[in-house]
ModelCIF file with pLDDT and N, C-alpha, C, O atoms, coordinates in Angstrom:
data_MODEL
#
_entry.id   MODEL 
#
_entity.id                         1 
_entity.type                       polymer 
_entity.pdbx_number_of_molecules   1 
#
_entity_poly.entity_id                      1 
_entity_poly.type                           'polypeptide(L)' 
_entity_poly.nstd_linkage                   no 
_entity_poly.nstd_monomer                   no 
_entity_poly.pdbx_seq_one_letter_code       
;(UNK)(UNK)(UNK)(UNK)(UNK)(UNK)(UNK)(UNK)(UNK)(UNK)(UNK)(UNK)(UNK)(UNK)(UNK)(UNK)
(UNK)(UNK)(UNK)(UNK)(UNK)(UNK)(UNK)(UNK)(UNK)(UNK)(UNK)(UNK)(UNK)(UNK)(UNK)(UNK)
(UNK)(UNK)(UNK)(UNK)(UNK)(UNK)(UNK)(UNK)(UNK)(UNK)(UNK)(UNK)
;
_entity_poly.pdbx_seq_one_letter_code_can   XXXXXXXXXXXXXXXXXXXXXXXXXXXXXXXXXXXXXXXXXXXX 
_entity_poly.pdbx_strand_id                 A 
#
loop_
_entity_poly_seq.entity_id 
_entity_poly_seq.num 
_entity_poly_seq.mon_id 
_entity_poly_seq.hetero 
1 1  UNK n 
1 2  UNK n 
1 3  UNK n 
1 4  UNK n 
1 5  UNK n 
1 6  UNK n 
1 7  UNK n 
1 8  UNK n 
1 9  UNK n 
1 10 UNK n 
1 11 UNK n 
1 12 UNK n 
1 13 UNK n 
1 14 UNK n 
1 15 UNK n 
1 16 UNK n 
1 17 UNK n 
1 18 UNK n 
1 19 UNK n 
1 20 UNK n 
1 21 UNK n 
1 22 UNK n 
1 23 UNK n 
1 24 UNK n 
1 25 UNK n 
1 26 UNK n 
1 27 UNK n 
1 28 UNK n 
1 29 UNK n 
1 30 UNK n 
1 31 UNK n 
1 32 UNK n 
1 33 UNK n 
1 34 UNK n 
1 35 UNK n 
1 36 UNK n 
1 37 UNK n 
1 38 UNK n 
1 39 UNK n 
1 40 UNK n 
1 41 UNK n 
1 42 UNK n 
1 43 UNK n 
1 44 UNK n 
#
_struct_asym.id          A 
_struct_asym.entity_id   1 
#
loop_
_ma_qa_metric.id 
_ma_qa_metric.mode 
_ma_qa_metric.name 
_ma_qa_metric.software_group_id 
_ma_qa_metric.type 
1 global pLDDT . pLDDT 
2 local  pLDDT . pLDDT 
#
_ma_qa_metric_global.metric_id      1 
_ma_qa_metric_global.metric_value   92.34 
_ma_qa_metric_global.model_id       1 
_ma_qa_metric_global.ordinal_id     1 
#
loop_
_ma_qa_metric_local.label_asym_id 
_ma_qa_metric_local.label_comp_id 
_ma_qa_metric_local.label_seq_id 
_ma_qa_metric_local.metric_id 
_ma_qa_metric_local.metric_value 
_ma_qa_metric_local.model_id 
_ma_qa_metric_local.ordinal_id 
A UNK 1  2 85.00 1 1  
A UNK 2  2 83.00 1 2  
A UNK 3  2 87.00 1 3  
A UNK 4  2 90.00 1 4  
A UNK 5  2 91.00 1 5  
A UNK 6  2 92.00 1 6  
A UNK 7  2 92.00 1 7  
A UNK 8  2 92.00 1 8  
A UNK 9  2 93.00 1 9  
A UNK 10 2 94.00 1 10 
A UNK 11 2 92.00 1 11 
A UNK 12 2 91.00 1 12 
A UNK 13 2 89.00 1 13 
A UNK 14 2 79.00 1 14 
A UNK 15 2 90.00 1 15 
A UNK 16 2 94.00 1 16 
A UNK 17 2 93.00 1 17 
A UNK 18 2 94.00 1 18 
A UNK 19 2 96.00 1 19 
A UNK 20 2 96.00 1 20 
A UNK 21 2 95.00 1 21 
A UNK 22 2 96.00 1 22 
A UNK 23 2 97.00 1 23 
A UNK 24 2 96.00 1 24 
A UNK 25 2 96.00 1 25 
A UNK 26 2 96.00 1 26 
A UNK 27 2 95.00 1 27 
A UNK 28 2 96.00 1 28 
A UNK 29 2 93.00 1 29 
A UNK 30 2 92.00 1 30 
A UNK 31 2 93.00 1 31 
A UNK 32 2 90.00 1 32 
A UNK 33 2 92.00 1 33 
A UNK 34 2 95.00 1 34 
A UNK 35 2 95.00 1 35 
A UNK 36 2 96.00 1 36 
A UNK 37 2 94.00 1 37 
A UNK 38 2 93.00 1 38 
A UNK 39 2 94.00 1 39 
A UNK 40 2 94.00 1 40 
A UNK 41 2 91.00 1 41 
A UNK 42 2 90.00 1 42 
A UNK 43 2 92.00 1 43 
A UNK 44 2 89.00 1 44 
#
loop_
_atom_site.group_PDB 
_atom_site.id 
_atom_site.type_symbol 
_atom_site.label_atom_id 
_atom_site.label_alt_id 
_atom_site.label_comp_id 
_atom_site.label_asym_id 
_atom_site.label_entity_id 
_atom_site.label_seq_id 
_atom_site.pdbx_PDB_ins_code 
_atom_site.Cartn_x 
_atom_site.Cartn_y 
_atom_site.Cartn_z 
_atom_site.occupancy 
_atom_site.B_iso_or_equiv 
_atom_site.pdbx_formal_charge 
_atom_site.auth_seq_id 
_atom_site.auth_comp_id 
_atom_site.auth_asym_id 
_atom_site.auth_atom_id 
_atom_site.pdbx_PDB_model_num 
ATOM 1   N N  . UNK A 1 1  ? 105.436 -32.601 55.955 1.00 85.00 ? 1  UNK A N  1 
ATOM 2   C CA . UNK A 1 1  ? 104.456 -33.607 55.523 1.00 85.00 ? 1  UNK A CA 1 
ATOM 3   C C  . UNK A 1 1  ? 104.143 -34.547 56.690 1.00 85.00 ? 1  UNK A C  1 
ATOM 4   O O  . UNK A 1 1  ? 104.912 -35.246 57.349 1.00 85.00 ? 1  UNK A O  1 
ATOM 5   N N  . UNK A 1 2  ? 102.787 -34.383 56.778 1.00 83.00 ? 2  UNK A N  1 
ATOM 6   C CA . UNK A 1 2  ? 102.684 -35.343 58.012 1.00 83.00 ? 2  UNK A CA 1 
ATOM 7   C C  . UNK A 1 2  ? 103.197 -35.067 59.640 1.00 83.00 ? 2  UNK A C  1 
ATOM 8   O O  . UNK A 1 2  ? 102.985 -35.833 60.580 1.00 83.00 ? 2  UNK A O  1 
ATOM 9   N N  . UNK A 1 3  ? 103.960 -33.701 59.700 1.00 87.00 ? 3  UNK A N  1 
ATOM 10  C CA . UNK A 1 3  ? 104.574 -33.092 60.939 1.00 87.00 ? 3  UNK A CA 1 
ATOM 11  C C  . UNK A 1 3  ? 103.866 -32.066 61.427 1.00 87.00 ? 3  UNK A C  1 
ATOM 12  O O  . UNK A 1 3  ? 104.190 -30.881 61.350 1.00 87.00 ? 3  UNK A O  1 
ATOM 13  N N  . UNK A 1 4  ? 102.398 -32.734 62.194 1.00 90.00 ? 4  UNK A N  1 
ATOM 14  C CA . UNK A 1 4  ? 101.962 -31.670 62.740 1.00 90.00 ? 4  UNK A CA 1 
ATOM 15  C C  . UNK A 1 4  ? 102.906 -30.169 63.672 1.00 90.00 ? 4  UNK A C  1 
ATOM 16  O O  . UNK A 1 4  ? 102.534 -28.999 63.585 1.00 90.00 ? 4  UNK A O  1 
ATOM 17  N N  . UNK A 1 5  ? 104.226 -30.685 64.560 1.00 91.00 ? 5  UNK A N  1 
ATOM 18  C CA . UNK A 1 5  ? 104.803 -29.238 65.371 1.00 91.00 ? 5  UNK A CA 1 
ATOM 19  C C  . UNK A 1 5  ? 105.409 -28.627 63.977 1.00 91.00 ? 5  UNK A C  1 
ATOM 20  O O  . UNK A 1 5  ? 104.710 -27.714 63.539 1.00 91.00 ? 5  UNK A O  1 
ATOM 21  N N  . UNK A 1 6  ? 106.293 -28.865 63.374 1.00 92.00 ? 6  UNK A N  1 
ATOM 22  C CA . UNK A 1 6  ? 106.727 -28.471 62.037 1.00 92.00 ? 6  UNK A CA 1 
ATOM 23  C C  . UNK A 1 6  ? 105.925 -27.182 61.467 1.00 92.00 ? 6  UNK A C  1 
ATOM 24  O O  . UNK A 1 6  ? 106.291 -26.017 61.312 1.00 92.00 ? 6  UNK A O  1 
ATOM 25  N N  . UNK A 1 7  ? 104.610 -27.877 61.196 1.00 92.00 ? 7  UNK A N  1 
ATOM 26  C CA . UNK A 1 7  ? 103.334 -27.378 60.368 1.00 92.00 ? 7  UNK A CA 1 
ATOM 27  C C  . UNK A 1 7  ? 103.128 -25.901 61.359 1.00 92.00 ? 7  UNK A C  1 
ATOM 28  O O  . UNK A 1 7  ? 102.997 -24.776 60.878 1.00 92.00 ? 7  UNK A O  1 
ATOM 29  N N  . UNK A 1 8  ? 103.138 -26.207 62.738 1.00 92.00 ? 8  UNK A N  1 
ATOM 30  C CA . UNK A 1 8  ? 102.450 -25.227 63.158 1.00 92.00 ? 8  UNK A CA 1 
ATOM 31  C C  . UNK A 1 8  ? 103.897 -23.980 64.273 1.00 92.00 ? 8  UNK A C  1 
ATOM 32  O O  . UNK A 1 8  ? 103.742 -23.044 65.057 1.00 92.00 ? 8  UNK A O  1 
ATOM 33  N N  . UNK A 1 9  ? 104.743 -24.470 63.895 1.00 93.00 ? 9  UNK A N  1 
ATOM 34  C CA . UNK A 1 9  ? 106.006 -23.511 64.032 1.00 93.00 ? 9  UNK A CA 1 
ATOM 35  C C  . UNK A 1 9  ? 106.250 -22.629 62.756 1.00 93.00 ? 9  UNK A C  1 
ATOM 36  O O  . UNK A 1 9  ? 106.704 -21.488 62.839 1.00 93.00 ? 9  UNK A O  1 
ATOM 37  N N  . UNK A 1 10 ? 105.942 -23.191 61.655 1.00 94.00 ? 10 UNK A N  1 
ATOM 38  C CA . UNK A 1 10 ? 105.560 -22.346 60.476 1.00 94.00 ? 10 UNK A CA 1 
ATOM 39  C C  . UNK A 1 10 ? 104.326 -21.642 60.604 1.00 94.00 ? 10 UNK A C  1 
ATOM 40  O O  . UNK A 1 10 ? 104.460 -20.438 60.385 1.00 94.00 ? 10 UNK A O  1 
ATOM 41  N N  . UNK A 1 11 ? 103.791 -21.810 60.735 1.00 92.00 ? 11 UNK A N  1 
ATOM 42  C CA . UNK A 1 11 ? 102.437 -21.347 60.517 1.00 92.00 ? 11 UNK A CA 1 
ATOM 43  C C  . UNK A 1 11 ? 102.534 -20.017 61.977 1.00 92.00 ? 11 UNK A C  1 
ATOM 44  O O  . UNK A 1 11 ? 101.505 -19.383 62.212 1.00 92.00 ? 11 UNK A O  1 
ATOM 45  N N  . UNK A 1 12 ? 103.544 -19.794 62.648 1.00 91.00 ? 12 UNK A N  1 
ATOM 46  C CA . UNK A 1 12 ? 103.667 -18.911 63.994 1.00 91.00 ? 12 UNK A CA 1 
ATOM 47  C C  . UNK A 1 12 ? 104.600 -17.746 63.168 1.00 91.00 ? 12 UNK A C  1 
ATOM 48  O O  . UNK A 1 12 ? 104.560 -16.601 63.618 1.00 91.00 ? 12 UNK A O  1 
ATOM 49  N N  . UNK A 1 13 ? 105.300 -17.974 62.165 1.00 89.00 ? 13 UNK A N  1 
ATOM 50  C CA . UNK A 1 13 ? 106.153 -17.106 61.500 1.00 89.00 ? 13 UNK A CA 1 
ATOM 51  C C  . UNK A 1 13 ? 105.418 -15.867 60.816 1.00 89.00 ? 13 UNK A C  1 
ATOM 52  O O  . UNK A 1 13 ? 104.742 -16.005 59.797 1.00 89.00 ? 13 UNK A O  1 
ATOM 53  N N  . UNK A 1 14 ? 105.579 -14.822 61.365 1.00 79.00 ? 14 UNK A N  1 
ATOM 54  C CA . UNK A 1 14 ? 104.434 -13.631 60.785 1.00 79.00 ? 14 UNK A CA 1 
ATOM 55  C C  . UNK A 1 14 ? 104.630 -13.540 59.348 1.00 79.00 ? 14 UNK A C  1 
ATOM 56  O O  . UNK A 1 14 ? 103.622 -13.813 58.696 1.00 79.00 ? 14 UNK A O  1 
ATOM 57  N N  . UNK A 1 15 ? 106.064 -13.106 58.432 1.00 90.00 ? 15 UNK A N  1 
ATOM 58  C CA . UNK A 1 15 ? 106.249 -13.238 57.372 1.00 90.00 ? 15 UNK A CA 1 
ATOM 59  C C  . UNK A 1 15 ? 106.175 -14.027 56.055 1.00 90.00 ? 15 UNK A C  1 
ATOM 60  O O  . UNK A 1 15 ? 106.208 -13.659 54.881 1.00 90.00 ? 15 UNK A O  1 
ATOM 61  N N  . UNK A 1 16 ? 106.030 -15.581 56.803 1.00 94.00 ? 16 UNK A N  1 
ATOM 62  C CA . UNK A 1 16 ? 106.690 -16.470 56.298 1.00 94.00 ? 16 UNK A CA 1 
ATOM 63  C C  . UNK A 1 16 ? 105.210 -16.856 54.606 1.00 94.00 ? 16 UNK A C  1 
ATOM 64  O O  . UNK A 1 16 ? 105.346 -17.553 53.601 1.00 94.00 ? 16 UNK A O  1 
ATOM 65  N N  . UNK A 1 17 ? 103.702 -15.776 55.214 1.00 93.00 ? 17 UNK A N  1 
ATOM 66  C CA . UNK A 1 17 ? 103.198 -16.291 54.816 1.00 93.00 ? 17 UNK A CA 1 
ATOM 67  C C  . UNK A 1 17 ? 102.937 -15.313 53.285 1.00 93.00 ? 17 UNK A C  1 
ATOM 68  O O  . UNK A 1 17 ? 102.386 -15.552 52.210 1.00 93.00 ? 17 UNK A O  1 
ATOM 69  N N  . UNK A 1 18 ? 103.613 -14.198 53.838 1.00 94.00 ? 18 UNK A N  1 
ATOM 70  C CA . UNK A 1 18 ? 103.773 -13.074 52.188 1.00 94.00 ? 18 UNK A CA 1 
ATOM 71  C C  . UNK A 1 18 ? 104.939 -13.717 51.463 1.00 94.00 ? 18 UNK A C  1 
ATOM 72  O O  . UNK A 1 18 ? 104.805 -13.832 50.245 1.00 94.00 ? 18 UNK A O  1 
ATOM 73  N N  . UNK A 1 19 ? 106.138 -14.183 52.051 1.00 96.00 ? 19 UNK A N  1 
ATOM 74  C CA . UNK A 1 19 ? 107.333 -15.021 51.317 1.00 96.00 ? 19 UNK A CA 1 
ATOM 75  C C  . UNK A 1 19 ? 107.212 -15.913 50.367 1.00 96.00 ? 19 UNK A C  1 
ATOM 76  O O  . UNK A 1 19 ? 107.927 -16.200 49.406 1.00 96.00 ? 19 UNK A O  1 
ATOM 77  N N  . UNK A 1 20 ? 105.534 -16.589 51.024 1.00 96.00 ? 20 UNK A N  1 
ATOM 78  C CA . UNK A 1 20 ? 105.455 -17.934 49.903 1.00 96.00 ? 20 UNK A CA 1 
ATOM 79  C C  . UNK A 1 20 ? 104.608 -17.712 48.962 1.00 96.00 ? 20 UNK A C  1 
ATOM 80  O O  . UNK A 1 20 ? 104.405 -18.333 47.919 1.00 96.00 ? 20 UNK A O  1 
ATOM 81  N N  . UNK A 1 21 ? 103.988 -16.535 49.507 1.00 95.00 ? 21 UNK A N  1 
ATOM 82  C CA . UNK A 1 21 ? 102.651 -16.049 48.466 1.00 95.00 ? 21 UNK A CA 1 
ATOM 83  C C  . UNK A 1 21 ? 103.663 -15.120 47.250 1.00 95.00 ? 21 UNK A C  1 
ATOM 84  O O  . UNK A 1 21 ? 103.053 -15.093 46.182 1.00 95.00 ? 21 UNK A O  1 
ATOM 85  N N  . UNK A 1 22 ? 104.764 -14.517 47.183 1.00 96.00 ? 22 UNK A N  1 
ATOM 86  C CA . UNK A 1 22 ? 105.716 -13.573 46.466 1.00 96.00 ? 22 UNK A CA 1 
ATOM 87  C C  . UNK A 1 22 ? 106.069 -15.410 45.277 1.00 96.00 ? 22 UNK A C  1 
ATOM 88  O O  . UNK A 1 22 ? 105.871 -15.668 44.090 1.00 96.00 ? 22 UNK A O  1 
ATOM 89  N N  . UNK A 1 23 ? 106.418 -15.907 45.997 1.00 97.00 ? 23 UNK A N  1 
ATOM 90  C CA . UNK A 1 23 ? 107.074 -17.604 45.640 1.00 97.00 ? 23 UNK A CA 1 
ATOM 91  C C  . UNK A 1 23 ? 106.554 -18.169 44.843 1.00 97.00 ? 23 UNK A C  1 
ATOM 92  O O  . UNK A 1 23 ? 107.157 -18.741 43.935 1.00 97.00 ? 23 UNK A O  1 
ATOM 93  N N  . UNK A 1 24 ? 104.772 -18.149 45.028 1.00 96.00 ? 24 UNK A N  1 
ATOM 94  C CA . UNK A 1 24 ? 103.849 -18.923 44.500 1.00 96.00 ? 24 UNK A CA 1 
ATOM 95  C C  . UNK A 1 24 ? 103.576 -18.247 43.045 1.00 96.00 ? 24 UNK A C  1 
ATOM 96  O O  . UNK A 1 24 ? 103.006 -18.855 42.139 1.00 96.00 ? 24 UNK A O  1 
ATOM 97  N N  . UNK A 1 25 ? 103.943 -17.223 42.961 1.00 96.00 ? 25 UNK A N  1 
ATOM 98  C CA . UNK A 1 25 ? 103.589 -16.094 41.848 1.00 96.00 ? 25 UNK A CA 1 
ATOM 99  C C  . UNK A 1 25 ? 104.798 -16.590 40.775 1.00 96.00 ? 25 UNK A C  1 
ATOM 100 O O  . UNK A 1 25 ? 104.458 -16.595 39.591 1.00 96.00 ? 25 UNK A O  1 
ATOM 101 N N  . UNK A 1 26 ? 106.026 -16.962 41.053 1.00 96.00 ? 26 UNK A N  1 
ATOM 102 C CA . UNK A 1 26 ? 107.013 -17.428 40.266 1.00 96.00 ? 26 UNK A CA 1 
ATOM 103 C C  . UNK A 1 26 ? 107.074 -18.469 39.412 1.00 96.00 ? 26 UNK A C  1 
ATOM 104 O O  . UNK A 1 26 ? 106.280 -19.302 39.849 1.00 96.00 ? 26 UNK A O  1 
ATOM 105 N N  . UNK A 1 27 ? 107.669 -18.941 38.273 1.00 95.00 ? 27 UNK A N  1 
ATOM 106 C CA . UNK A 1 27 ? 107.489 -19.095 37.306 1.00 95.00 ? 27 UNK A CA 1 
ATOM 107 C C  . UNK A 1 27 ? 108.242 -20.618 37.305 1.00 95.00 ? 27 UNK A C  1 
ATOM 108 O O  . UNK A 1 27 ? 109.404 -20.745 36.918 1.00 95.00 ? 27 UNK A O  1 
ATOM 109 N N  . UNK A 1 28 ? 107.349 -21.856 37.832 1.00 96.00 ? 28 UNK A N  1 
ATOM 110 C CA . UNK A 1 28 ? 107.980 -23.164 38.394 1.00 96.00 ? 28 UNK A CA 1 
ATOM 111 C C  . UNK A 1 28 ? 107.773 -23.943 37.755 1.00 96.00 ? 28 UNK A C  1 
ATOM 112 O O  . UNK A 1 28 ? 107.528 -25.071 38.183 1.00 96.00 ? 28 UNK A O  1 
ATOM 113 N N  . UNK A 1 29 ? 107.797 -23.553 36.101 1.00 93.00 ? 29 UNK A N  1 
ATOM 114 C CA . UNK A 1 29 ? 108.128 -24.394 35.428 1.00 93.00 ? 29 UNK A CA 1 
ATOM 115 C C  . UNK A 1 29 ? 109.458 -25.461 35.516 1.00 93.00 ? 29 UNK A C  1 
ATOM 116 O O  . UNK A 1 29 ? 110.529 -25.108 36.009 1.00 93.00 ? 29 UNK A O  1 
ATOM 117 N N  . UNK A 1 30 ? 109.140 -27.252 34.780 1.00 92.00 ? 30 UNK A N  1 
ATOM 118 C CA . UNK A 1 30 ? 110.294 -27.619 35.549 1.00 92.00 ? 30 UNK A CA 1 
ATOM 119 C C  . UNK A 1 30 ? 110.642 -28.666 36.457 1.00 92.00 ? 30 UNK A C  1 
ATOM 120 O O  . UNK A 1 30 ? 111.476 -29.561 36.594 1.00 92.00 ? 30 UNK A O  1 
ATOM 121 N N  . UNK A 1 31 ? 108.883 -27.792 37.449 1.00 93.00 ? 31 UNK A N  1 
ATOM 122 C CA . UNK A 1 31 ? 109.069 -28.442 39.040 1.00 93.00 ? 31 UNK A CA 1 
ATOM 123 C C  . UNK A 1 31 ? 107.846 -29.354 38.898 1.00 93.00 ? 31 UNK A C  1 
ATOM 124 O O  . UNK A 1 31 ? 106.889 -28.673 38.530 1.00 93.00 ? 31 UNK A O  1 
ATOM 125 N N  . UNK A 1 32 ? 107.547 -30.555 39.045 1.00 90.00 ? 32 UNK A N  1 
ATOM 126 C CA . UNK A 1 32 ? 106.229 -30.964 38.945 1.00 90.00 ? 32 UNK A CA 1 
ATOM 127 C C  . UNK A 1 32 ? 104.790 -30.230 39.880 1.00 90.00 ? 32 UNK A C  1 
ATOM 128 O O  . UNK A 1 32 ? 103.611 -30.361 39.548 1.00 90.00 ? 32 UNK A O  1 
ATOM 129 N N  . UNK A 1 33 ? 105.133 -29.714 40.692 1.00 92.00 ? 33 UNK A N  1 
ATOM 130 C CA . UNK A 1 33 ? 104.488 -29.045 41.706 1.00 92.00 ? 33 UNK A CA 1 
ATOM 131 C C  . UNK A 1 33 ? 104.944 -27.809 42.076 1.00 92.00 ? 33 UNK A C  1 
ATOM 132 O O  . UNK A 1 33 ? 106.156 -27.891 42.272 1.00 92.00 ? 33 UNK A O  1 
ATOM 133 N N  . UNK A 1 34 ? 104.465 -26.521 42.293 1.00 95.00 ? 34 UNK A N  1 
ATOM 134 C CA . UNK A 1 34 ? 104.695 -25.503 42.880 1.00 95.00 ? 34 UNK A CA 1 
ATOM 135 C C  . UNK A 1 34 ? 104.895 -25.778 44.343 1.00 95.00 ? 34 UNK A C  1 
ATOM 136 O O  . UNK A 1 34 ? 103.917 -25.869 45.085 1.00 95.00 ? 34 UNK A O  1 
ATOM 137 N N  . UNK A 1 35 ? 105.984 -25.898 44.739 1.00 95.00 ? 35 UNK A N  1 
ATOM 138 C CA . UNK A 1 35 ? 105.809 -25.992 46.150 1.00 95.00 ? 35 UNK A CA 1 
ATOM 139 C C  . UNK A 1 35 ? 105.618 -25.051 47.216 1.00 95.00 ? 35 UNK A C  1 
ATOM 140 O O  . UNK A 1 35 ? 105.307 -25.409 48.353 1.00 95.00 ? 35 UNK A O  1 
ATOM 141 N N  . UNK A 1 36 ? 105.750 -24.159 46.964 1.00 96.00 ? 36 UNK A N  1 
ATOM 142 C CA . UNK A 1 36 ? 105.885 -22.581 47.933 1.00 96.00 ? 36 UNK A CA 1 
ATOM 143 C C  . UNK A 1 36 ? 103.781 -22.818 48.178 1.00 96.00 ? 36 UNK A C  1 
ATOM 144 O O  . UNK A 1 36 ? 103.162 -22.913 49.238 1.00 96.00 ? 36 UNK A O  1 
ATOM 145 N N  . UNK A 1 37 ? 103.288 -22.837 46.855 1.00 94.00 ? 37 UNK A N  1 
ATOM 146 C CA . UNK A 1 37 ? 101.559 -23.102 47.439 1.00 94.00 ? 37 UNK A CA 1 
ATOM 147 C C  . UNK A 1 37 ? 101.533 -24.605 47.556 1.00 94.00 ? 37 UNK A C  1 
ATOM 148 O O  . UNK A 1 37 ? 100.533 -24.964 46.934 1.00 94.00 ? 37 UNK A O  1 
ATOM 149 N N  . UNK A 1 38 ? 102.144 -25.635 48.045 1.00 93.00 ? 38 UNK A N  1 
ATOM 150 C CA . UNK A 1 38 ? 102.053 -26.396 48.003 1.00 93.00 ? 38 UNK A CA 1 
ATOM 151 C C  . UNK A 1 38 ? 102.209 -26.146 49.646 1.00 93.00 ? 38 UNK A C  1 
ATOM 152 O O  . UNK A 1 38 ? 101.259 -26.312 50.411 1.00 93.00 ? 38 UNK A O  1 
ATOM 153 N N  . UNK A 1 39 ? 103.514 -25.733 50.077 1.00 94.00 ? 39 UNK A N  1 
ATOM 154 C CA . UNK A 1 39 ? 103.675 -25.604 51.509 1.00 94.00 ? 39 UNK A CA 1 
ATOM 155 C C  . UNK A 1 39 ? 102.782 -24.278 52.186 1.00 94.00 ? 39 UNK A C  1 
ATOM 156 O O  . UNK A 1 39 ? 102.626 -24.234 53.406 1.00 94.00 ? 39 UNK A O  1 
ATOM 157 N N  . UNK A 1 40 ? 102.260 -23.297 51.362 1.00 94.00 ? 40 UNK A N  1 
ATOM 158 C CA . UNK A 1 40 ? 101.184 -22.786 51.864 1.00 94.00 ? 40 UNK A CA 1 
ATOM 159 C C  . UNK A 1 40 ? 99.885  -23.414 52.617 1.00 94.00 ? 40 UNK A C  1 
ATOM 160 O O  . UNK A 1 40 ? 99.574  -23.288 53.801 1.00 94.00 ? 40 UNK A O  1 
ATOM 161 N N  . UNK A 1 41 ? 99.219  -24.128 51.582 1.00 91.00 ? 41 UNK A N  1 
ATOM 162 C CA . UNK A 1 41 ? 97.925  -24.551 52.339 1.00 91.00 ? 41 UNK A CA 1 
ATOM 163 C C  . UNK A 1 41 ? 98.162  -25.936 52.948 1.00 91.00 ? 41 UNK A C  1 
ATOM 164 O O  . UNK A 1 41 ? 97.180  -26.514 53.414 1.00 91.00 ? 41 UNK A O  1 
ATOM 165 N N  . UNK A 1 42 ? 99.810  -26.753 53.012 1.00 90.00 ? 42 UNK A N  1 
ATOM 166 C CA . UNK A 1 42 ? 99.677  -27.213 53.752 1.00 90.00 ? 42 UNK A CA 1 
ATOM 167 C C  . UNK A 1 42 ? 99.878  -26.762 55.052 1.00 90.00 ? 42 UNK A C  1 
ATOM 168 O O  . UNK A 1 42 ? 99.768  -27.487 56.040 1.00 90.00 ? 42 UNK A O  1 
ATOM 169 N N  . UNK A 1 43 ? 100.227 -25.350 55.081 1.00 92.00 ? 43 UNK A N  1 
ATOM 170 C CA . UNK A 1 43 ? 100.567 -24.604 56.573 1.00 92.00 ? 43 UNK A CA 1 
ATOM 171 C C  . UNK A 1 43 ? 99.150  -24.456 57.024 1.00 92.00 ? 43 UNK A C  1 
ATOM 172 O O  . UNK A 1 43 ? 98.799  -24.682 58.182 1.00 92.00 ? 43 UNK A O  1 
ATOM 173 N N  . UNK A 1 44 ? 98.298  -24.042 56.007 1.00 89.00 ? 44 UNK A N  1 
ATOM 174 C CA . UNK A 1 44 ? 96.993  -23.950 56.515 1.00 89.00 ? 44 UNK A CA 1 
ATOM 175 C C  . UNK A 1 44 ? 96.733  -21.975 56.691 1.00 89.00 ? 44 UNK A C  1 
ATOM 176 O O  . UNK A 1 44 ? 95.669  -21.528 57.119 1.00 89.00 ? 44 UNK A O  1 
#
């Protein structure tokens, strides 16, 4: 949040972006927010 190198050392991870999309599909009831698409499009 707010960590642009963070943001974009993730965003260099080849996998990291089918991991969260498998994540986002899961059932997050519970959580006030899905975070897996939450940290998706904040990866961009």
């Amino acid at each position: 949040c707010n960590n642009v190198s963070c943001t974009k050392e993730l965003r260099d991870l080849g996998n990291l972006k089918y991991h969260l999309q498998i994540l986002a599909a899961e059932n997050w009831s519970g959580w006030p927010e899905n975070f897996a698409e939450v940290l998706y499009f904040l990866i961009g």
